[in-house]
Protein backbone atom coordinates (compact mmCIF):
# COMPACT_ATOMS: atom_id res chain seq x y z
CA UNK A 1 -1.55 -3.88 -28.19
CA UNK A 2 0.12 -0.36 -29.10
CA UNK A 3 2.90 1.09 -26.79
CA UNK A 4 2.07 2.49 -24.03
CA UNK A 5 2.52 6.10 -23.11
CA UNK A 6 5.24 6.47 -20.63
CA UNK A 7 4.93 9.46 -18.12
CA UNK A 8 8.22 10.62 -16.11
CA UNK A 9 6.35 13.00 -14.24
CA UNK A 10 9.08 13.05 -10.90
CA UNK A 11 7.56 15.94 -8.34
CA UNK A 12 4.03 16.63 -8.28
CA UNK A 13 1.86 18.39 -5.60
CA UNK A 14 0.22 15.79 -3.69
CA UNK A 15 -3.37 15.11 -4.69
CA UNK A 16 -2.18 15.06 -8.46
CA UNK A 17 -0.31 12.02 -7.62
CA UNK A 18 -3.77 10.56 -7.28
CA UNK A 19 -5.89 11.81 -9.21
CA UNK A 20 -3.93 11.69 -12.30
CA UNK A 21 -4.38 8.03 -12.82
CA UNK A 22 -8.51 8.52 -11.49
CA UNK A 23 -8.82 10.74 -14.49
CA UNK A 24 -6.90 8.86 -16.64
CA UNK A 25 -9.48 5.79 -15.89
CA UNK A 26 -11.72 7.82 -16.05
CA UNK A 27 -11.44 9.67 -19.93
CA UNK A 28 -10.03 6.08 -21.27
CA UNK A 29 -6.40 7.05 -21.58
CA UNK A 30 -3.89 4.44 -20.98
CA UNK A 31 -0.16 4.78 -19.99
CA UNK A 32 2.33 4.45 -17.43
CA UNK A 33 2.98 7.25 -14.78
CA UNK A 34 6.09 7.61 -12.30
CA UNK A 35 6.16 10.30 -9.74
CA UNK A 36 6.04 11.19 -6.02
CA UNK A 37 4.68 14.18 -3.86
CA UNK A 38 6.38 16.89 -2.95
CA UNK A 39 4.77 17.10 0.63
CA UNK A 40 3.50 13.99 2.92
CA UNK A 41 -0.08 12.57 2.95
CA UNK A 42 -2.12 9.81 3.34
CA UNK A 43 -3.89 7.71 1.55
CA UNK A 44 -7.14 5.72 2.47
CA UNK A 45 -8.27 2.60 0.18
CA UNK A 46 -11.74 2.18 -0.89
CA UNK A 47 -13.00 -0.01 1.20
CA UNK A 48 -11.52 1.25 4.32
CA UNK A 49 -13.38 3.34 7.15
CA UNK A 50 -12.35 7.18 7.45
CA UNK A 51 -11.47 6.61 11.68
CA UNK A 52 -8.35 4.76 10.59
CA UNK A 53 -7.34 7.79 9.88
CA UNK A 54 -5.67 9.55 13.28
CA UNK A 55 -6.76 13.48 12.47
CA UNK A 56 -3.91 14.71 14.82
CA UNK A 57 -1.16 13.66 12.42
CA UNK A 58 -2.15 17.06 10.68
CA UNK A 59 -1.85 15.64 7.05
CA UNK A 60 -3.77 16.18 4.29
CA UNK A 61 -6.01 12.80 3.83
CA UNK A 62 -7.43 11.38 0.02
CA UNK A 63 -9.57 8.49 -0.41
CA UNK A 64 -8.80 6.59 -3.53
CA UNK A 65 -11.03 3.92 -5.67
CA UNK A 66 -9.12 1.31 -5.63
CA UNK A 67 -8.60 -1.10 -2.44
CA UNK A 68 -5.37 -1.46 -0.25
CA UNK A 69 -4.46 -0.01 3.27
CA UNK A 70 -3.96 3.02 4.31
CA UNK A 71 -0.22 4.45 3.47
CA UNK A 72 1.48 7.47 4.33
CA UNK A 73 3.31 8.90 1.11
CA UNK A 74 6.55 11.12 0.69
CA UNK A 75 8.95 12.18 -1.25
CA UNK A 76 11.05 9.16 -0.49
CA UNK A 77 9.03 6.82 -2.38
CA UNK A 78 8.86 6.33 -6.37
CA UNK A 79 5.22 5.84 -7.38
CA UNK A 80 4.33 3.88 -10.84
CA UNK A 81 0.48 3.85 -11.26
CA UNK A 82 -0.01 1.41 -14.71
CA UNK A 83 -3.38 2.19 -16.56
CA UNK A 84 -4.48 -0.13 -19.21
CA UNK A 85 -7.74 -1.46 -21.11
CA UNK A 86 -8.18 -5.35 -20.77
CA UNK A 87 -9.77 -5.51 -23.92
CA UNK A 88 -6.67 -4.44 -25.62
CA UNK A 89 -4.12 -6.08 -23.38
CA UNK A 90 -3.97 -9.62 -22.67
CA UNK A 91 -2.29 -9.53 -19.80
CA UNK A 92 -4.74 -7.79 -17.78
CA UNK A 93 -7.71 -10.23 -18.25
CA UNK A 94 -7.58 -11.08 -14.47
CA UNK A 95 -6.27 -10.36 -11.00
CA UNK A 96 -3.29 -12.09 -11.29
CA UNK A 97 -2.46 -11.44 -14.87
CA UNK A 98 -2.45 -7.69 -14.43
CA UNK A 99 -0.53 -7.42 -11.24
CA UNK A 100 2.28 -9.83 -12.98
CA UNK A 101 2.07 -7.40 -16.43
CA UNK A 102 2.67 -4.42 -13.71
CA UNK A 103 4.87 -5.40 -11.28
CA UNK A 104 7.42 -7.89 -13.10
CA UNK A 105 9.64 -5.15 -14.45
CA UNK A 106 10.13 -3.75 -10.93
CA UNK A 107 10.69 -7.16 -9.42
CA UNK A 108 13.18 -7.13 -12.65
CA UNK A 109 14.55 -3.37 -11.58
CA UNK A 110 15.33 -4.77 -7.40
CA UNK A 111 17.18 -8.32 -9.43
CA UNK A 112 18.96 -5.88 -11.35
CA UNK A 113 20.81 -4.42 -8.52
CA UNK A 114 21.16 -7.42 -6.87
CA UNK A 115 18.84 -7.84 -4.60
CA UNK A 116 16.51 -11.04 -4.04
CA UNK A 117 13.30 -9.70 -4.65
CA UNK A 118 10.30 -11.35 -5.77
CA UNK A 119 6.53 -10.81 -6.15
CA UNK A 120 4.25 -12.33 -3.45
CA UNK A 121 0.67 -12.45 -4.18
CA UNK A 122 -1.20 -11.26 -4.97
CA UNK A 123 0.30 -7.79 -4.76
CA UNK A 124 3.57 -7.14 -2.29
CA UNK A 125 6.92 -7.49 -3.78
CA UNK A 126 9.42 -8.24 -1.15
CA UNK A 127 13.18 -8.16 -0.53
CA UNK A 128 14.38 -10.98 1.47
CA UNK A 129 10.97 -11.66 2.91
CA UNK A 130 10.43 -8.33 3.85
CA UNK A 131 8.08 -5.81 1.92
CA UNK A 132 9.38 -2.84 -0.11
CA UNK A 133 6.53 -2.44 -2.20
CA UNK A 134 3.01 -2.59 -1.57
CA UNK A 135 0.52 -2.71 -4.28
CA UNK A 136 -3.20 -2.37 -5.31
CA UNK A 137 -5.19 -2.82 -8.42
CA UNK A 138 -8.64 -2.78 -9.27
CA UNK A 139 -11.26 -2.07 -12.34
CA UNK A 140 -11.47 1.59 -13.08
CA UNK A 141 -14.09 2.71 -15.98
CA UNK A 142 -12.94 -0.96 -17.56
CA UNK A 143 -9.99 0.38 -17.23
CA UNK A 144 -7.47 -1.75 -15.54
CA UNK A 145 -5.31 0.37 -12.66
CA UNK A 146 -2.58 -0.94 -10.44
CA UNK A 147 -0.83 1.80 -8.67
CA UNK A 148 2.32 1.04 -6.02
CA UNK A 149 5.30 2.33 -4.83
CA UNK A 150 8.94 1.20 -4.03
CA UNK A 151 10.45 2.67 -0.90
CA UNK A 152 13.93 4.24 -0.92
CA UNK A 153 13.53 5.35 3.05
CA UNK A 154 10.25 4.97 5.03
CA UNK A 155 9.34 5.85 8.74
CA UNK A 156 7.42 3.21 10.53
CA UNK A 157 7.04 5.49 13.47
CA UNK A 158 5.14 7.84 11.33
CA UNK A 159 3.46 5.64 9.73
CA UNK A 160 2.47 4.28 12.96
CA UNK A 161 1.15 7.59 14.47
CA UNK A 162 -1.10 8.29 11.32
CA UNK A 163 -3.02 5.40 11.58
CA UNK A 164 -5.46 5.64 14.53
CA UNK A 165 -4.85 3.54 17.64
CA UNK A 166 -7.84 1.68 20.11
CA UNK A 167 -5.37 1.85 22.49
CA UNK A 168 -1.57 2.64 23.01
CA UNK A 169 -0.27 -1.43 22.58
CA UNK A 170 -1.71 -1.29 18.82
CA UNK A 171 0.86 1.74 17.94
CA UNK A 172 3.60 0.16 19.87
CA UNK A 173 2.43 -3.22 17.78
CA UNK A 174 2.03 -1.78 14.75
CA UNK A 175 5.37 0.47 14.57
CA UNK A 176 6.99 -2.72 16.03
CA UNK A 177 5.73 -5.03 12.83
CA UNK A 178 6.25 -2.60 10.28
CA UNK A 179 10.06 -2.41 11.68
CA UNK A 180 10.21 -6.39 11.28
CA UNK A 181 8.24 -6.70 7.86
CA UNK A 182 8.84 -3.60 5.96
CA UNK A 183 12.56 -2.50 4.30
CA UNK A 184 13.65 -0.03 2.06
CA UNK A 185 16.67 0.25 -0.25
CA UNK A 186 18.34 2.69 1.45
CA UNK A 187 18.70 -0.47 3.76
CA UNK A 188 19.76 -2.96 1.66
CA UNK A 189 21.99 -0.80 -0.28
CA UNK A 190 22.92 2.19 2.02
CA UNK A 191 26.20 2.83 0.61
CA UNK A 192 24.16 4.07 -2.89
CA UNK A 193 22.71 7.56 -3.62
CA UNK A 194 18.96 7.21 -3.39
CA UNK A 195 18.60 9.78 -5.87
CA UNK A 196 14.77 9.86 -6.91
CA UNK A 197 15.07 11.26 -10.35
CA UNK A 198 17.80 8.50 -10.68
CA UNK A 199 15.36 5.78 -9.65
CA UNK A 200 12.37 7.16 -11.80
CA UNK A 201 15.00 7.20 -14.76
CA UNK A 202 16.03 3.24 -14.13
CA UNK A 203 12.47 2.34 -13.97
CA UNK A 204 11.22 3.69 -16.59
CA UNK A 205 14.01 1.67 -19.00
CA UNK A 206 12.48 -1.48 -17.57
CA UNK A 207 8.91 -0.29 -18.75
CA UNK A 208 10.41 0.47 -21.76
CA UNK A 209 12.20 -2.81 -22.32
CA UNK A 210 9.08 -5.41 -20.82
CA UNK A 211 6.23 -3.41 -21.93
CA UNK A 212 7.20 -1.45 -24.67
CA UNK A 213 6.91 2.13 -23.18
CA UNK A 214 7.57 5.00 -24.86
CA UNK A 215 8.61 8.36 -22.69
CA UNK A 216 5.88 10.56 -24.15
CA UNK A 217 5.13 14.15 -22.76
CA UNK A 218 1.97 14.72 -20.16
CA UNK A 219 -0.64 17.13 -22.06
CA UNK A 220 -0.93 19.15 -19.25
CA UNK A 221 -2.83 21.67 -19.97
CA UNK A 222 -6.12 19.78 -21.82
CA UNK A 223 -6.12 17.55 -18.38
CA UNK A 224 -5.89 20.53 -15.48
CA UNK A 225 -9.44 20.65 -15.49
CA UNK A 226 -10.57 16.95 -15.09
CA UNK A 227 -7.58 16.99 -12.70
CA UNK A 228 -9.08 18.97 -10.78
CA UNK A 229 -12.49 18.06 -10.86
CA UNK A 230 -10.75 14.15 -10.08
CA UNK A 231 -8.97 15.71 -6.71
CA UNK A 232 -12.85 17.38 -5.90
CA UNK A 233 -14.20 14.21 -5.87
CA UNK A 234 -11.59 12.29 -4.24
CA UNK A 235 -11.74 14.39 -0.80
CA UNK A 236 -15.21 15.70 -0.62
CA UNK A 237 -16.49 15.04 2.86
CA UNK A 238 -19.33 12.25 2.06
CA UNK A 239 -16.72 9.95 -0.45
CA UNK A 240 -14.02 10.77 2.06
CA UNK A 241 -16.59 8.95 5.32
CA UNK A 242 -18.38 6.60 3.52
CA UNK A 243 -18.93 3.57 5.60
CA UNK A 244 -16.30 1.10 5.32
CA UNK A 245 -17.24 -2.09 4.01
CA UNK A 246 -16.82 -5.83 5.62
CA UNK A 247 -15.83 -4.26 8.53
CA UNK A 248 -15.38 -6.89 11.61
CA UNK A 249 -17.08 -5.42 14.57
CA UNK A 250 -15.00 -6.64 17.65
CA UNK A 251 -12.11 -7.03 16.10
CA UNK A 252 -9.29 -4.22 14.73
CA UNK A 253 -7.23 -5.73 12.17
CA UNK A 254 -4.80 -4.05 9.67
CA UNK A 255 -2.10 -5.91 6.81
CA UNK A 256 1.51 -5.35 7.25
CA UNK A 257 2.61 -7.42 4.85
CA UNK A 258 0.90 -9.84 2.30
CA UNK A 259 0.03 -12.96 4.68
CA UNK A 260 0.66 -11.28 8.01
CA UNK A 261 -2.09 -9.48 9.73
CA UNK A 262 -1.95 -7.28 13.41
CA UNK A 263 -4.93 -7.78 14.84
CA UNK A 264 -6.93 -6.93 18.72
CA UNK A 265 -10.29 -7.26 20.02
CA UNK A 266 -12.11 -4.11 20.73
CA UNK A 267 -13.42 -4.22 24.24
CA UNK A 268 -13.48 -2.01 27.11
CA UNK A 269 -13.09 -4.68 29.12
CA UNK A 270 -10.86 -7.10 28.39
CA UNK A 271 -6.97 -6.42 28.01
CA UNK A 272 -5.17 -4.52 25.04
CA UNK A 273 -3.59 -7.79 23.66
CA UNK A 274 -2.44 -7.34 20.16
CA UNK A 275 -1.52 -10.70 18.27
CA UNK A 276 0.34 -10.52 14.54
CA UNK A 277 -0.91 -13.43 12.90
CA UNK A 278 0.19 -15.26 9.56
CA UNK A 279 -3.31 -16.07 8.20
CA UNK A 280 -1.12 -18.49 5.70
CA UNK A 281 -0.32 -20.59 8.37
CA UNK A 282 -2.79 -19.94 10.58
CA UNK A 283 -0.34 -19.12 13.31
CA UNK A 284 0.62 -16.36 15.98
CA UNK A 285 3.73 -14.79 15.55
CA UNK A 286 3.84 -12.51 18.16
CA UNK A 287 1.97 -10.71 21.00
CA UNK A 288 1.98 -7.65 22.85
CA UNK A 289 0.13 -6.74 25.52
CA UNK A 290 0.18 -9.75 27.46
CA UNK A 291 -0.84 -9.17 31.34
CA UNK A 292 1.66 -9.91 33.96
CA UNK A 293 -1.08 -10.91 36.33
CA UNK A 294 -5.23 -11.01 36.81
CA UNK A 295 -6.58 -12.72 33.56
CA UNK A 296 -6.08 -16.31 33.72
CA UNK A 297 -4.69 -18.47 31.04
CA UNK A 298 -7.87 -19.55 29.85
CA UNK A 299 -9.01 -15.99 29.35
CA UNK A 300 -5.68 -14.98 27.54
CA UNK A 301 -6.17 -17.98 25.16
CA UNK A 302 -10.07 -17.09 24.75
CA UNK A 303 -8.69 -13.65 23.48
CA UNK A 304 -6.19 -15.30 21.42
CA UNK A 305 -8.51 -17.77 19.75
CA UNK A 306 -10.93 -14.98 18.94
CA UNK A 307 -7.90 -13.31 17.06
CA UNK A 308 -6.93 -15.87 14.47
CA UNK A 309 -9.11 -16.75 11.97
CA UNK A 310 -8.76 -21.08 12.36
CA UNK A 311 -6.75 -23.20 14.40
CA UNK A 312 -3.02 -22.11 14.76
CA UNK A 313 -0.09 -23.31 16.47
CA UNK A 314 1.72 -22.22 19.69
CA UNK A 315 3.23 -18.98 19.91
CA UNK A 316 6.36 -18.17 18.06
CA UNK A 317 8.45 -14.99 19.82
């Protein structure tokens, strides 16, 4: 396989942050592409419904074609966004193969300064147990995309408020998990400047080194166009609300982590009990919500059951 072109875009408004790599899918161009956005959004995956989306937060919203949760995105995070033709490259035959050929050299990057990190499939890489980059990949035009980012600071509580909520437990849950399961390296390093130019700079040498990059400049102006007819698509009403797909009815459920899932029955009725459950295990690992008094045991246990996918253990706190 030839090099690959390496971008070092840094700042970019924020829809070119995604549509870049669309349209690079999209006209068969392969490379490797780190930047960030210069103003908060979100970001809805592919197979998620648009009502996850909590319109109050204000923030501009894109839908992208490739799968993952929703994520709010800032300046504080370093994107890399790998685009590469399977026919050509065989590391990117399958799944597994391409998110190793992607996500390896930052893995590499975290053991570099340090830190314990390591890849948990098929797509987080965590610090310590504890996520600091969350990944997705998919089949673009036969073109093979996995796009992530690496958190240098993050806020769970606003993550937590742009993600709608069936009821006020969920956000509580949900900022609550993210605080236990997410970390950044401003965390695990606080003492070092979190410089995002800096970071951009150190990554791309490990692209350079394990997939034989080569820093090439962005032809800017022969790609505005399908840029912008890439960011049309991606946030036109009737792509933005299409119907999510394998969508449980009753029950709300969102990943925090590879493995560990929050998850709540939707019913008017019954209590707003949210469990976080390791589907690996098949166990609880926490709950909020619990009632102090009305519901019997049984009923609390009915609700439980109904939350976990197969038979789990006893609650852990």
């Amino acid at each position: 396989m030839e090099n690959l072109p390496l971008y070092l875009l840094g700042e970019l408004d924020w829809i070119t942050t995604q549509t870049i790599y669309h349209a690079m899918a999209h006209f068969g161009r392969e490379g490797i592409v780190l930047c960030w956005p210069r103003t908060p959004y979100v970001s809805l995956g592919c197979h998620q419904s648009f009502s996850d989306y909590d319109e109050t937060s204000g923030l501009p919203v894109i839908r992208r074609k490739v799968g993952g949760s929703l994520v709010y995105l800032d300046a504080r995070q370093i994107f890399f966004q790998v685009i590469a033709n399977p026919e050509r490259c065989p590391n990117c035959r399958t799944p597994d193969s391409w998110y190793h050929y992607a996500l390896d050299p930052v893995v590499d990057y975290l053991k570099q300064l340090g830190l314990p990190a390591s890849l948990h499939p098929p797509a987080d890489i965590l610090i310590g147990g504890q996520k600091v980059s969350g990944n997705a990949g998919g089949l673009l035009d036969e073109q093979v995309v996995i796009v992530g980012n690496l958190l240098l600071d993050f806020s769970v509580d606003v993550m937590a408020r742009v993600r709608s909520a069936p009821h006020p437990v969920w956000r509580k849950a949900f900022a609550d998990s993210m605080a236990k399961h997410l970390t950044t390296l401003k965390e695990w390093l606080p003492t070092r400047e979190w410089s995002t130019d800096r970071v951009m700079n150190d990554l791309a040498e490990v692209f350079s080194e394990r997939l034989c990059a080569v820093a090439t400049l962005f032809p800017w102006e022969s790609w505005r166009d399908k840029l912008e007819r890439t960011g049309r698509e991606l946030t036109q009403p009737h792509w933005l609300m299409a119907p999510a797909r394998n969508r449980r009815n009753r029950v709300e459920s969102v990943k925090v982590r590879e493995g560990v899932y929050l998850r709540t029955l939707i019913d008017p009725v019954l209590p707003p009990v949210v469990a976080e459950v390791d589907v690996m295990n098949h166990s609880l690992l926490r709950v909020w919500g619990l009632p102090e008094h009305g519901e019997s045991l049984f009923e609390i246990q009915d609700i439980l059951d109904q939350l976990l996918p197969e038979s789990h253990s006893a609650v852990r706190s």
